[in-house]
N, C-alpha and C. Protein backbone atom coordinates (compact mmCIF):
# COMPACT_ATOMS: atom_id res chain seq x y z
N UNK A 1 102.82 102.88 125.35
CA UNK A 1 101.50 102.41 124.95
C UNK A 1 101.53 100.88 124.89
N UNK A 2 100.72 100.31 125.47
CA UNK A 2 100.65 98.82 125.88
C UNK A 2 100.30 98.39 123.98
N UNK A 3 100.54 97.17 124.14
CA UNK A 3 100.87 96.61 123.04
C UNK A 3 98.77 96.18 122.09
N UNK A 4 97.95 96.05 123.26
CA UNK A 4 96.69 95.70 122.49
C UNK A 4 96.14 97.29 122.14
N UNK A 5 96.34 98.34 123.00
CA UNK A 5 96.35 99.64 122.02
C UNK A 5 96.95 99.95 120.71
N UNK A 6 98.21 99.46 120.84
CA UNK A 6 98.36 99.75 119.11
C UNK A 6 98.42 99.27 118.48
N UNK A 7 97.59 97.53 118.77
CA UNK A 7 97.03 96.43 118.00
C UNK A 7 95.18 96.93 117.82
N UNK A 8 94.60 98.40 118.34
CA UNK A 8 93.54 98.57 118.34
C UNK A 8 93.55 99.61 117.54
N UNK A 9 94.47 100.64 117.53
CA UNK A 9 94.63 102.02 116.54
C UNK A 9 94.80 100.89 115.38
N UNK A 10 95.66 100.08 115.22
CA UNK A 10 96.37 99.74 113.62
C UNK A 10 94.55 99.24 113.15
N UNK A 11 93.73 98.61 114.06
CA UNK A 11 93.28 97.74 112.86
C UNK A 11 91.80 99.09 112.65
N UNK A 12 91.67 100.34 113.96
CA UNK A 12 90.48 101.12 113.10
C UNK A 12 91.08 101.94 112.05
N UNK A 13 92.77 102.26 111.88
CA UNK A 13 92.92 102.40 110.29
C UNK A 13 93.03 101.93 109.55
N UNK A 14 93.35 100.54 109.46
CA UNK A 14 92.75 99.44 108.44
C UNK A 14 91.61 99.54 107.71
N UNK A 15 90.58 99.51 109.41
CA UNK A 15 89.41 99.55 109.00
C UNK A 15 88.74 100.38 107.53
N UNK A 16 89.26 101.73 108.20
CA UNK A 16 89.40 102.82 107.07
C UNK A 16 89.42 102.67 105.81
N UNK A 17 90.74 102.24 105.96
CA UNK A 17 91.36 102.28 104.88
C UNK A 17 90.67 101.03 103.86
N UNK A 18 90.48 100.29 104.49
CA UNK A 18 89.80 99.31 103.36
C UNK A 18 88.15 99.61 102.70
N UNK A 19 87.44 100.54 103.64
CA UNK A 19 86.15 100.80 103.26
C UNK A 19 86.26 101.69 102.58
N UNK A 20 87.26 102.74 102.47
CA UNK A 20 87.15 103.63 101.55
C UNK A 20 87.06 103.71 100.21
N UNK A 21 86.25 104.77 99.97
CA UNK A 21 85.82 104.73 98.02
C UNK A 21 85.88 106.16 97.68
N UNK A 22 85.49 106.28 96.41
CA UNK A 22 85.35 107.68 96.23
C UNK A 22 86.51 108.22 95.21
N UNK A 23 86.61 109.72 94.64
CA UNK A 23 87.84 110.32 94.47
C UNK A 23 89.01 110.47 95.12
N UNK A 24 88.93 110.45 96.60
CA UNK A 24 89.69 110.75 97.36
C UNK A 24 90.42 109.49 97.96
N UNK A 25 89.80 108.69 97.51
CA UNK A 25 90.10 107.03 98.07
C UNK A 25 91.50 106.93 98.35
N UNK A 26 92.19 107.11 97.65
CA UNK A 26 93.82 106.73 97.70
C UNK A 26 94.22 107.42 98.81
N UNK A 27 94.28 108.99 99.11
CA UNK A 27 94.77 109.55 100.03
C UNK A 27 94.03 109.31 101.06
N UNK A 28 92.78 108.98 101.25
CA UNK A 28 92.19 108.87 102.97
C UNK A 28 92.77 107.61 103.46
N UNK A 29 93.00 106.71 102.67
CA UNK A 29 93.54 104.81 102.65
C UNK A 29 94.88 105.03 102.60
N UNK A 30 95.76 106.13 102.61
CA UNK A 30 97.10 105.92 102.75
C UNK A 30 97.33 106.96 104.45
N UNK A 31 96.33 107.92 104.61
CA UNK A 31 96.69 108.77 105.59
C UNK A 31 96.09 107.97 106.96
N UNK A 32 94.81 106.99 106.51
CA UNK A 32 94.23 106.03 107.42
C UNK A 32 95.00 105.03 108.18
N UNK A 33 96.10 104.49 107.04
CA UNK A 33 96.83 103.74 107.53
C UNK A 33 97.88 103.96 108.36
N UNK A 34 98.85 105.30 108.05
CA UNK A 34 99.05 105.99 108.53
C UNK A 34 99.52 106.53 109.95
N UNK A 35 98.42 106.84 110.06
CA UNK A 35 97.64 106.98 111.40
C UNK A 35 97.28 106.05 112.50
N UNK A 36 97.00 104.94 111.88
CA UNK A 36 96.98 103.68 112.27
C UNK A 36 98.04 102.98 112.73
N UNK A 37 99.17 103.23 112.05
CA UNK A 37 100.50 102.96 112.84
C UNK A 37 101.38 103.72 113.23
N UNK A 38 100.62 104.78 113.50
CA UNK A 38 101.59 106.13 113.92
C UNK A 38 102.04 105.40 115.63
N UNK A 39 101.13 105.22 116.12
CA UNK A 39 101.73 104.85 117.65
C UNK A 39 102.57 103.75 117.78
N UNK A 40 102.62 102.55 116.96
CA UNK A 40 103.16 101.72 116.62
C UNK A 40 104.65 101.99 116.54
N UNK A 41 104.66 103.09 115.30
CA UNK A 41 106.26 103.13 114.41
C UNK A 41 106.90 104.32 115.63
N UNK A 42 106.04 104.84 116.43
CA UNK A 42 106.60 105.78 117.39
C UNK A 42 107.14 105.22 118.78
N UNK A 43 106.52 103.57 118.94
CA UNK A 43 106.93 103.36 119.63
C UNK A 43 108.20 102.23 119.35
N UNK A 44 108.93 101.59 118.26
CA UNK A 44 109.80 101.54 118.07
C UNK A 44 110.77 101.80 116.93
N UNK A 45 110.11 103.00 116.27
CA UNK A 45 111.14 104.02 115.85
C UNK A 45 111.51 104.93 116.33
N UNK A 46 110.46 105.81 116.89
CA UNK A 46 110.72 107.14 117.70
C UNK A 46 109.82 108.07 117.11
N UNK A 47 109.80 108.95 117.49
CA UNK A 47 108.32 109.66 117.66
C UNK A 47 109.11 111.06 115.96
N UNK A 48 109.97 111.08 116.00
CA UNK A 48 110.88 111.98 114.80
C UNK A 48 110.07 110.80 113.47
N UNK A 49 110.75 109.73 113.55
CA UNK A 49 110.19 108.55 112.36
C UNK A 49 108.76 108.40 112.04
N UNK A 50 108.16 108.36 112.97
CA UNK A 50 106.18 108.40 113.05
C UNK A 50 106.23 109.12 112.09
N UNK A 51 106.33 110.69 112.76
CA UNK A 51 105.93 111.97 112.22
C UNK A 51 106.64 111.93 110.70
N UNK A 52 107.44 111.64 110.48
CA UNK A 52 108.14 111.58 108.81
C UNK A 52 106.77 110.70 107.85
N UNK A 53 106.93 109.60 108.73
CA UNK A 53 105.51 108.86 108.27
C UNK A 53 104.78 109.24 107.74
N UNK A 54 103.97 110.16 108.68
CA UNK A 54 102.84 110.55 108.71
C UNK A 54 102.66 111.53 107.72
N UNK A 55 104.08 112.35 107.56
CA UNK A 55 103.92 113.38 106.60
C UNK A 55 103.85 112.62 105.44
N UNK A 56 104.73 111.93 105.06
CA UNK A 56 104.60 110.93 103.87
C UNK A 56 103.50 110.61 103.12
N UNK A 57 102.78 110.49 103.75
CA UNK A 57 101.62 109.47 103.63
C UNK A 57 100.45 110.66 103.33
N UNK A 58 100.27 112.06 104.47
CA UNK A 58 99.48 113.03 103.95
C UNK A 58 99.82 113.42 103.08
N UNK A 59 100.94 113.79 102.58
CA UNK A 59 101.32 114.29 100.93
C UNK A 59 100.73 113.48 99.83
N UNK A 60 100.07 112.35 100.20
CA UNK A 60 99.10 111.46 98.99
C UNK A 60 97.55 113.06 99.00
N UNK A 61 97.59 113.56 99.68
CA UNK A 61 96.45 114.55 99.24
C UNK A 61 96.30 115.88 98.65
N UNK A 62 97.86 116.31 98.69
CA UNK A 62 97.57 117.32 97.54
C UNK A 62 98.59 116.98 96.50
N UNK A 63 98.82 115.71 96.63
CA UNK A 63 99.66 114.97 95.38
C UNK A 63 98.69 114.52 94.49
N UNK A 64 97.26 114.21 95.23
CA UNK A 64 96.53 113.54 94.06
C UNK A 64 95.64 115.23 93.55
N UNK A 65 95.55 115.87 94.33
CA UNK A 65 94.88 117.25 94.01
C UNK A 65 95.52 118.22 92.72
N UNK A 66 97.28 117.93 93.28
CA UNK A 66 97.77 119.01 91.83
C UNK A 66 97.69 118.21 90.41
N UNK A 67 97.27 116.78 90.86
CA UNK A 67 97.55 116.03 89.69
C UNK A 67 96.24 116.11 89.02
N UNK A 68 95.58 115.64 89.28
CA UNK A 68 93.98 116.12 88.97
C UNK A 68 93.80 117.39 88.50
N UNK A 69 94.08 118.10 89.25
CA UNK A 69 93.94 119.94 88.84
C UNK A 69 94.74 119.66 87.07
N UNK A 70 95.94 119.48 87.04
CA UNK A 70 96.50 119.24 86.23
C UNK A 70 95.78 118.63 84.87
N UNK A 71 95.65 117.76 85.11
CA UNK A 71 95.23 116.77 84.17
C UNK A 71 93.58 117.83 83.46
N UNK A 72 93.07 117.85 84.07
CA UNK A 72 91.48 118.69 84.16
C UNK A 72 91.96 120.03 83.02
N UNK A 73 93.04 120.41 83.18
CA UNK A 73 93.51 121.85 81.97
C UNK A 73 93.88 121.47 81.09
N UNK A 74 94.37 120.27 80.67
CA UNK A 74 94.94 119.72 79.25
C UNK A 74 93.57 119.70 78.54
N UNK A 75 93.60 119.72 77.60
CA UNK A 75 92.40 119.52 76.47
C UNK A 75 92.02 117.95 76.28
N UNK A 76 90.87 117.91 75.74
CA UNK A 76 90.48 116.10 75.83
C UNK A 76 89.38 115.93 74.65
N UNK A 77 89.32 115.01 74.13
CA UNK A 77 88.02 114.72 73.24
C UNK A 77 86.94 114.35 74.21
N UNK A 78 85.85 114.91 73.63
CA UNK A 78 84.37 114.36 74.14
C UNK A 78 83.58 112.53 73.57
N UNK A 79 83.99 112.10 74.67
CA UNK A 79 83.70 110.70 73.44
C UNK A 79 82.31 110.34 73.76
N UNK A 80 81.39 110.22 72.38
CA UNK A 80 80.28 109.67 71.92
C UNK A 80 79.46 108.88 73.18
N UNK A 81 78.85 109.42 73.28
CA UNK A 81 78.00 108.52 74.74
C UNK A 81 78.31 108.75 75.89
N UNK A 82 79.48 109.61 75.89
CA UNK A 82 79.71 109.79 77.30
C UNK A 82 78.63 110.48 78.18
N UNK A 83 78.73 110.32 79.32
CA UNK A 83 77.16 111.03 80.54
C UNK A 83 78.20 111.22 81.83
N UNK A 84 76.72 111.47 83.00
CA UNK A 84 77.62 110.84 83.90
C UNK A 84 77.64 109.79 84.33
N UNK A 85 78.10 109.47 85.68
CA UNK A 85 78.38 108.47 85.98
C UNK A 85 76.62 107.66 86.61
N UNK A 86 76.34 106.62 86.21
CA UNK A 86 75.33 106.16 87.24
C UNK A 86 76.05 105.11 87.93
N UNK A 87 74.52 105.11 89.06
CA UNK A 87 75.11 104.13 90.11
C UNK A 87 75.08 102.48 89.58
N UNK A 88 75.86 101.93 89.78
CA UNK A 88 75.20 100.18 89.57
C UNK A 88 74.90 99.09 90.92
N UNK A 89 74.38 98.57 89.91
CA UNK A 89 73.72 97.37 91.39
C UNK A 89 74.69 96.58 92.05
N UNK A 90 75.90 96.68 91.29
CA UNK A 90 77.07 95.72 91.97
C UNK A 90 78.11 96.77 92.97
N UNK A 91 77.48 98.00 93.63
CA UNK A 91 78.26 99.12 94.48
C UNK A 91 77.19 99.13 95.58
N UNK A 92 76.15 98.07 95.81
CA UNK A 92 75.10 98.34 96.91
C UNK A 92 75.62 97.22 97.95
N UNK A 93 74.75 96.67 98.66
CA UNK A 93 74.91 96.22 99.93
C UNK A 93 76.04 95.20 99.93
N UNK A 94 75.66 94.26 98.62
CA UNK A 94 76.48 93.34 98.60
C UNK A 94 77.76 93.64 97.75
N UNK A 95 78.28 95.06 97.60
CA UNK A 95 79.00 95.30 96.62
C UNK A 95 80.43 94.89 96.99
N UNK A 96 81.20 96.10 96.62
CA UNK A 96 82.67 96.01 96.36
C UNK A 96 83.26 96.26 98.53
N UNK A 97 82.67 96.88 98.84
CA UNK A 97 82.57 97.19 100.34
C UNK A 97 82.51 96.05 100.85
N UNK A 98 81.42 95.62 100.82
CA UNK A 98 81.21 94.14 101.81
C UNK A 98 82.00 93.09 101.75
N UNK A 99 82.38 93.02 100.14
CA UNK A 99 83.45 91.93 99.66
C UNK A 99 85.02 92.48 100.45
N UNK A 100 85.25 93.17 100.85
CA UNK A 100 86.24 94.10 100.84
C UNK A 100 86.86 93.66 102.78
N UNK A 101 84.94 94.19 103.04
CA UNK A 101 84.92 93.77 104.88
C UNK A 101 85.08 92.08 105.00
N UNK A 102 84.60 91.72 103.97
CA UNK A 102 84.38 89.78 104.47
C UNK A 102 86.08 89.70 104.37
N UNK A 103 86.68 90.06 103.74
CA UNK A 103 88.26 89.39 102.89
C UNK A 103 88.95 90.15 104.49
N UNK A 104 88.63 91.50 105.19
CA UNK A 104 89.42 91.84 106.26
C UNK A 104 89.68 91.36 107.30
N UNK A 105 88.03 90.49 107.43
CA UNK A 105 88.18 89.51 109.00
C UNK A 105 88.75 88.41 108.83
N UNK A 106 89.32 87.91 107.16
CA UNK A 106 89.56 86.44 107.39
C UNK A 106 90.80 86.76 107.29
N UNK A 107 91.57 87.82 106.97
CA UNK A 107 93.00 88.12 107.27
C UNK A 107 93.38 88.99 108.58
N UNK A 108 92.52 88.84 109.18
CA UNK A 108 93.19 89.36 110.47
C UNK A 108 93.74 87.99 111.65
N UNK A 109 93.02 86.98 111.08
CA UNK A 109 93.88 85.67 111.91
C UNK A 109 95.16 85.72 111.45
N UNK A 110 95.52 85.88 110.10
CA UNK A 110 96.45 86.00 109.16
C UNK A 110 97.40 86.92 110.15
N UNK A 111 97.10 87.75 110.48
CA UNK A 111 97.74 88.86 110.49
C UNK A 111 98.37 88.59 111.79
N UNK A 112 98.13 88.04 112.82
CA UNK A 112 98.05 87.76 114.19
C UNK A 112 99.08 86.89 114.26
N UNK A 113 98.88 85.59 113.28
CA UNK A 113 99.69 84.38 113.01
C UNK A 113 101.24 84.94 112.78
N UNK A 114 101.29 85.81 111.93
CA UNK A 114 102.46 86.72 111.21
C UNK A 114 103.34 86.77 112.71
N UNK A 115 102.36 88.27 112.91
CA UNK A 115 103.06 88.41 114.35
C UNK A 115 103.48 87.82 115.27
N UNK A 116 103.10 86.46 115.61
CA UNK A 116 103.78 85.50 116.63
C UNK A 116 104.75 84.58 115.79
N UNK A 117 105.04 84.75 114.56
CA UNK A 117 105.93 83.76 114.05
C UNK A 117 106.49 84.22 113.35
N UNK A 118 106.40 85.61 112.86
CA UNK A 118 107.79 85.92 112.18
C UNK A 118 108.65 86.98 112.68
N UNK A 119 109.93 86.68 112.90
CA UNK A 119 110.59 87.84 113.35
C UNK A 119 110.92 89.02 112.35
N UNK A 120 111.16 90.02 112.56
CA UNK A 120 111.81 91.07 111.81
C UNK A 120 112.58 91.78 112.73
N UNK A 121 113.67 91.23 112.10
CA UNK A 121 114.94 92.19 112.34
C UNK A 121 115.32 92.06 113.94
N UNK A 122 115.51 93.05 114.71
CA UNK A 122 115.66 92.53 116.01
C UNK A 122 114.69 92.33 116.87
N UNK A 123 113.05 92.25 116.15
CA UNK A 123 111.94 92.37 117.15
C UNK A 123 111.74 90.26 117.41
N UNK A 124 111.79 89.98 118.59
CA UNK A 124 111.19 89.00 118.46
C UNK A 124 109.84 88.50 118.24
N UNK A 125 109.69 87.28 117.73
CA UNK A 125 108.10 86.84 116.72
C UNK A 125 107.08 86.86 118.24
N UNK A 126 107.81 85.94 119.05
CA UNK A 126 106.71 85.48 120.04
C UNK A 126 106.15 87.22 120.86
N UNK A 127 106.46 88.24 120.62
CA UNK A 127 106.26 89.45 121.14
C UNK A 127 104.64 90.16 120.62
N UNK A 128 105.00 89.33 119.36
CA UNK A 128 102.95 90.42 117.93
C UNK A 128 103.84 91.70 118.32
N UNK A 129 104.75 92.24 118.31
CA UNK A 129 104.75 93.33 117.98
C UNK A 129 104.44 94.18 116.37
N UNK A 130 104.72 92.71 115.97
CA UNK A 130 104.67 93.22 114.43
C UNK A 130 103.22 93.11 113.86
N UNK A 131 102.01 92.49 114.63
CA UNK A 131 100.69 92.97 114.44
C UNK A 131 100.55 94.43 113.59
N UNK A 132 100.51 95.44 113.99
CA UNK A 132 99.69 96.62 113.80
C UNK A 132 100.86 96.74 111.85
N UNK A 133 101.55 96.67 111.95
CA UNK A 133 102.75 96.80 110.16
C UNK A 133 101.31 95.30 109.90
N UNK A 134 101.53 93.89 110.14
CA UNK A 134 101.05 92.96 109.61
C UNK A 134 99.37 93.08 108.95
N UNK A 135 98.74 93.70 110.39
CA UNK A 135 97.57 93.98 109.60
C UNK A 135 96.96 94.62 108.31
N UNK A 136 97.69 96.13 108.79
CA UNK A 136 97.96 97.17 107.40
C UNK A 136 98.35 96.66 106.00
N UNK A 137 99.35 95.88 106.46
CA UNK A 137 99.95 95.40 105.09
C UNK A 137 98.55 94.28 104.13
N UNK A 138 98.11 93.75 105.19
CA UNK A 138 97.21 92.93 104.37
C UNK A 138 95.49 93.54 104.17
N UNK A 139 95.33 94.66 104.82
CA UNK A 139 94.26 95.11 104.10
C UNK A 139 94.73 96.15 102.74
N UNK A 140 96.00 96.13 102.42
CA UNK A 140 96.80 96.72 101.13
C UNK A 140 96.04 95.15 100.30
N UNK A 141 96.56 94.65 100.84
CA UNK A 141 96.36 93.30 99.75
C UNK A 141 95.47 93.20 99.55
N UNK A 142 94.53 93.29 100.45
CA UNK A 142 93.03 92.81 99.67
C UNK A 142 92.71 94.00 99.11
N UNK A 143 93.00 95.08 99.50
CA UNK A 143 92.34 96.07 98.24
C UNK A 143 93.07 95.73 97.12
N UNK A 144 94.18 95.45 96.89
CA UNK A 144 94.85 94.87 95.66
C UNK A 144 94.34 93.76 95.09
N UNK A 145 94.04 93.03 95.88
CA UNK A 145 93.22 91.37 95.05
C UNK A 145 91.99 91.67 94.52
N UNK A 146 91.14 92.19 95.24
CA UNK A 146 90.03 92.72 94.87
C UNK A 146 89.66 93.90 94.15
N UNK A 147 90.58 94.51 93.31
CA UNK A 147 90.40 96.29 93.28
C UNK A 147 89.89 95.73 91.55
N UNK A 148 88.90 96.92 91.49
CA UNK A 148 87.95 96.70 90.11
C UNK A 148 87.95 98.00 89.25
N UNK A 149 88.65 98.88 90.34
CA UNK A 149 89.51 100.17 89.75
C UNK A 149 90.76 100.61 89.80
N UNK A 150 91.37 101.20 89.11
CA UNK A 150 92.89 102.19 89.26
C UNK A 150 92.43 102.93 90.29
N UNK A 151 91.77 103.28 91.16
CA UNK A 151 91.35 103.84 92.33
C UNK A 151 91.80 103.02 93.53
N UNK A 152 91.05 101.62 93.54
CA UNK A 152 91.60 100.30 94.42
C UNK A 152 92.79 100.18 93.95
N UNK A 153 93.49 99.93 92.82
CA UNK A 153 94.50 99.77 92.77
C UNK A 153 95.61 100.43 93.34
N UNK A 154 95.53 101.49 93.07
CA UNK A 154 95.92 102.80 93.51
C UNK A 154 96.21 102.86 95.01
N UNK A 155 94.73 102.51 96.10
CA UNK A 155 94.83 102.55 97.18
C UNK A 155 95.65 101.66 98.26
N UNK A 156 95.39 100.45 97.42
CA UNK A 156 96.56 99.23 97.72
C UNK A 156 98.01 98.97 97.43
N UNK A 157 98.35 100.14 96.75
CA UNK A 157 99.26 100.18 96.58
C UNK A 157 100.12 101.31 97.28
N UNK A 158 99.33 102.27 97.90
CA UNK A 158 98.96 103.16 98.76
C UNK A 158 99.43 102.53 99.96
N UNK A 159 98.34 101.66 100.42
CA UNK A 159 98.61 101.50 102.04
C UNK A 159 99.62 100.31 101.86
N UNK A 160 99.98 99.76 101.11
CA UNK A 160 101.28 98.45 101.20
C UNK A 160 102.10 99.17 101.24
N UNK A 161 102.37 100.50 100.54
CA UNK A 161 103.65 101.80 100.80
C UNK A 161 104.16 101.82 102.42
N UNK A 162 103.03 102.65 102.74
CA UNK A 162 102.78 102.75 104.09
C UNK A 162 103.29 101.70 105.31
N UNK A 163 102.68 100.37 104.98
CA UNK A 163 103.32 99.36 105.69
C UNK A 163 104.53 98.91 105.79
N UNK A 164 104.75 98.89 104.72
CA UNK A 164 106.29 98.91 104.90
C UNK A 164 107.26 99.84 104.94
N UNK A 165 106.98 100.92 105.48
CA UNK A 165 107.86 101.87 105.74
C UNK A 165 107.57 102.03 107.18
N UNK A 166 106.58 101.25 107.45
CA UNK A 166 106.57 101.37 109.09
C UNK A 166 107.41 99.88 109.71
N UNK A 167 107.25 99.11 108.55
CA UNK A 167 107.96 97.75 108.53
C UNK A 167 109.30 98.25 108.86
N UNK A 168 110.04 98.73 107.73
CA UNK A 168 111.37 99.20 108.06
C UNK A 168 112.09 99.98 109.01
N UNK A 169 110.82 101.03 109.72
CA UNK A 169 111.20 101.32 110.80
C UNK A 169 111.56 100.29 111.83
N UNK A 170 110.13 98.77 112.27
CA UNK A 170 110.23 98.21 113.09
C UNK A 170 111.46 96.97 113.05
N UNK A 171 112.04 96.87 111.56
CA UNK A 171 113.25 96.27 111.48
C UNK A 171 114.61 96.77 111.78
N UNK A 172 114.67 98.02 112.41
CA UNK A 172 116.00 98.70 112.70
C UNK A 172 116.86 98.56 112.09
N UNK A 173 118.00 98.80 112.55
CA UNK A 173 119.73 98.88 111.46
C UNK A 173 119.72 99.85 111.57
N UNK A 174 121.06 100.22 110.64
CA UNK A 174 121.15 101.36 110.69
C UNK A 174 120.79 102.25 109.37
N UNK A 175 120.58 103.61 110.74
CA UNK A 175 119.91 104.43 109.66
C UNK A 175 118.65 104.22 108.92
N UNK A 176 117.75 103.26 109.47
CA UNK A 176 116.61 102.79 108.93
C UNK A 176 115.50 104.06 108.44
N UNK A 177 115.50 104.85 108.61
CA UNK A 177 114.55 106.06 108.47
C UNK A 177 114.50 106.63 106.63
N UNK A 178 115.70 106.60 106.07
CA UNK A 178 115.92 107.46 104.43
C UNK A 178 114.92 105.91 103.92
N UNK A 179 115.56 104.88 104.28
CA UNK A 179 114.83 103.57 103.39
C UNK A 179 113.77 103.44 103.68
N UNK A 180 112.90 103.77 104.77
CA UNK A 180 111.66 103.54 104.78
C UNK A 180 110.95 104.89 104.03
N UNK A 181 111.10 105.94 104.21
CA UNK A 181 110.68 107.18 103.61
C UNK A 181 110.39 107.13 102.05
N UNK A 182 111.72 106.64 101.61
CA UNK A 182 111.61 106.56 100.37
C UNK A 182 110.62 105.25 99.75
N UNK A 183 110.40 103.96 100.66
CA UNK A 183 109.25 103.18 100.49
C UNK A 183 107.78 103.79 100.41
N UNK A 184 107.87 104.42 101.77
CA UNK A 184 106.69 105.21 102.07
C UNK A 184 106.03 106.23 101.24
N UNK A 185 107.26 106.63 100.24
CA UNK A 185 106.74 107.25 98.95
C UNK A 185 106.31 107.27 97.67
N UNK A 186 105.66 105.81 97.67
CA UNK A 186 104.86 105.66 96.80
C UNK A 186 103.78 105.65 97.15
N UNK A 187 103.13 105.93 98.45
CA UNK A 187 102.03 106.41 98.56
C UNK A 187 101.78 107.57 97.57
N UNK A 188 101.88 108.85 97.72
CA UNK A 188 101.65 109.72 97.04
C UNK A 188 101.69 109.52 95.88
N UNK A 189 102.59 109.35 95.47
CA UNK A 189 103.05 108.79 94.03
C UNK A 189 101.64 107.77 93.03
N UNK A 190 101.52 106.90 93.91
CA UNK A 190 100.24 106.29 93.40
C UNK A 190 99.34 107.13 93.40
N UNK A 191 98.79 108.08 94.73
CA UNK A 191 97.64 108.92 94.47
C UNK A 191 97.69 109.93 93.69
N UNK A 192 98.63 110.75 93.23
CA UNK A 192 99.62 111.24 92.07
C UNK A 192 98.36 110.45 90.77
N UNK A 193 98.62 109.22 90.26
CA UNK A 193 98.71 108.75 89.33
C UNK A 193 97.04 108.80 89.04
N UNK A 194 96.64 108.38 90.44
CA UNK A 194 94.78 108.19 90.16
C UNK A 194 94.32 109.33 89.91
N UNK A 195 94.87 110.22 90.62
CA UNK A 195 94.44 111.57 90.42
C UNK A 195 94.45 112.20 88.85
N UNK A 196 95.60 111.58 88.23
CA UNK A 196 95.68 112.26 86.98
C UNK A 196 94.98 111.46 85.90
N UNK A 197 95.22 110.23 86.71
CA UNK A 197 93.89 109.25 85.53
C UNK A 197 92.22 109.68 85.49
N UNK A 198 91.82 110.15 86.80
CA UNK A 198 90.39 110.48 87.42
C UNK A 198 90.27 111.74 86.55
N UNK A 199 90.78 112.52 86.36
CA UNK A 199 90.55 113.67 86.06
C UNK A 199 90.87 113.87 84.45
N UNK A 200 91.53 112.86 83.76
CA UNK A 200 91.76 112.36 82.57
C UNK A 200 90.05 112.26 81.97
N UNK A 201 89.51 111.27 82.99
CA UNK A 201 88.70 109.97 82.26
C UNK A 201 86.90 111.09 82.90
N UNK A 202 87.37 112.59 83.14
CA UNK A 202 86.08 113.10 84.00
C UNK A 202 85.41 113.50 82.54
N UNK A 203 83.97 113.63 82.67
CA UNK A 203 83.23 113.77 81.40
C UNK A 203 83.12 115.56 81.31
N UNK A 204 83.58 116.33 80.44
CA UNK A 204 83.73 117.35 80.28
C UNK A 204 82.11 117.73 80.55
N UNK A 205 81.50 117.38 79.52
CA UNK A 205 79.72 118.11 79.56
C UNK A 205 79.16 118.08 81.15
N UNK A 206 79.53 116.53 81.73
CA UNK A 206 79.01 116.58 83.10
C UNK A 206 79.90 117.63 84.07
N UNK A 207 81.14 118.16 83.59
CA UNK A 207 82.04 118.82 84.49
C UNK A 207 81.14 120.53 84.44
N UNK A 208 80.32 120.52 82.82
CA UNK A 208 80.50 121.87 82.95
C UNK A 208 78.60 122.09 83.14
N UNK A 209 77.93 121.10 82.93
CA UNK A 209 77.02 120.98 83.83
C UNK A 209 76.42 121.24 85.36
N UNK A 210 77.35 120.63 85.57
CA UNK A 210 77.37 120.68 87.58
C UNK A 210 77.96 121.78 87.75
N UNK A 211 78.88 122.96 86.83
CA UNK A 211 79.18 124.06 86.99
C UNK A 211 77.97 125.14 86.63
């Protein structure tokens, strides 16, 4: 796969991954990314390493599911005022999204720059091979700079997992595959955590309402 293809997969799971919101946020932003460098880490890790990846990274979705499920059976106080959720004016056009898209295009020069000037490991800089890891990694960051929830937080911490376990693939040595895996596993792990916070912080009356 020519090199502006999997400088074109990495950045529409970026893309993804940075617009995403919701309950599910963490795992679609870690499996987005993912995915996004699946052709990447397959083409200089090997197509065995991708796929480890990839599994990695989908296990953020029923990691955040048993955790949630979980959390939802423990008992909880009803606190005073609680409702549900409304919408606010700072989640509309100009919200957390747009701020999110403006911060992606001004790090994708960023990201480009990376790739022609820094080497990793035995890849040379002047190659951008390291584009599609560089991009990923920095739409982790801006969901991290910007995150206004343990959800964003969560998610950025999510796809920076991700990146660098595709990082460590593209840095070789030996045996590079157990060390990136085990990077790559705090994806889940974080969505793990939102999951059990989300389902902590859900309003019982509205849960048994909508039931």
């Amino acid at each position: 796969m020519s090199q502006p293809a999997l400088d074109i997969v990495a950045c529409a799971g970026a893309a993804v991954a940075v617009m995403v919101d919701g309950r599910w946020a963490v795992a679609v932003a870690a499996l987005a990314a993912a995915v996004g460098l699946l052709p990447a880490a397959a083409d200089f890790g090997g197509v065995g390493e991708a796929a480890a990846l990839l599994g990695i990274a989908a296990a953020a979705s029923p990691a955040a599911w048993v955790a949630r499920a979980a959390s939802l059976r423990l008992p909880r106080p009803v606190r005073a005022g609680a409702g549900p959720a409304r919408a606010r004016s700072a989640d509309t056009l100009f919200g957390p999204r747009a701020v999110r898209a403006a911060a992606a295009l001004v790090v994708l020069p960023a990201a480009s720059w990376v790739s022609f000037n820094i080497p990793v490991g035995s890849v040379i800089a002047v190659e951008g091979r390291l584009f599609p890891v560089a991009v990923v990694f920095a739409i982790g960051a801006v969901r991290l700079l910007l995150a206004r929830t343990l959800s964003d937080l969560a998610a950025g911490v999510a796809v920076i997992a991700v990146g660098l376990g595709a990082a460590w693939l593209l840095r070789g040595g030996l045996a590079p595959l157990p060390a990136a895996v085990g990077v790559a596993c705090l994806a889940p792990a974080a969505a793990a955590i939102a999951g059990w916070v989300g389902g902590r912080r859900r309003d019982p009356r509205a849960a048994g309402a909508a039931s």
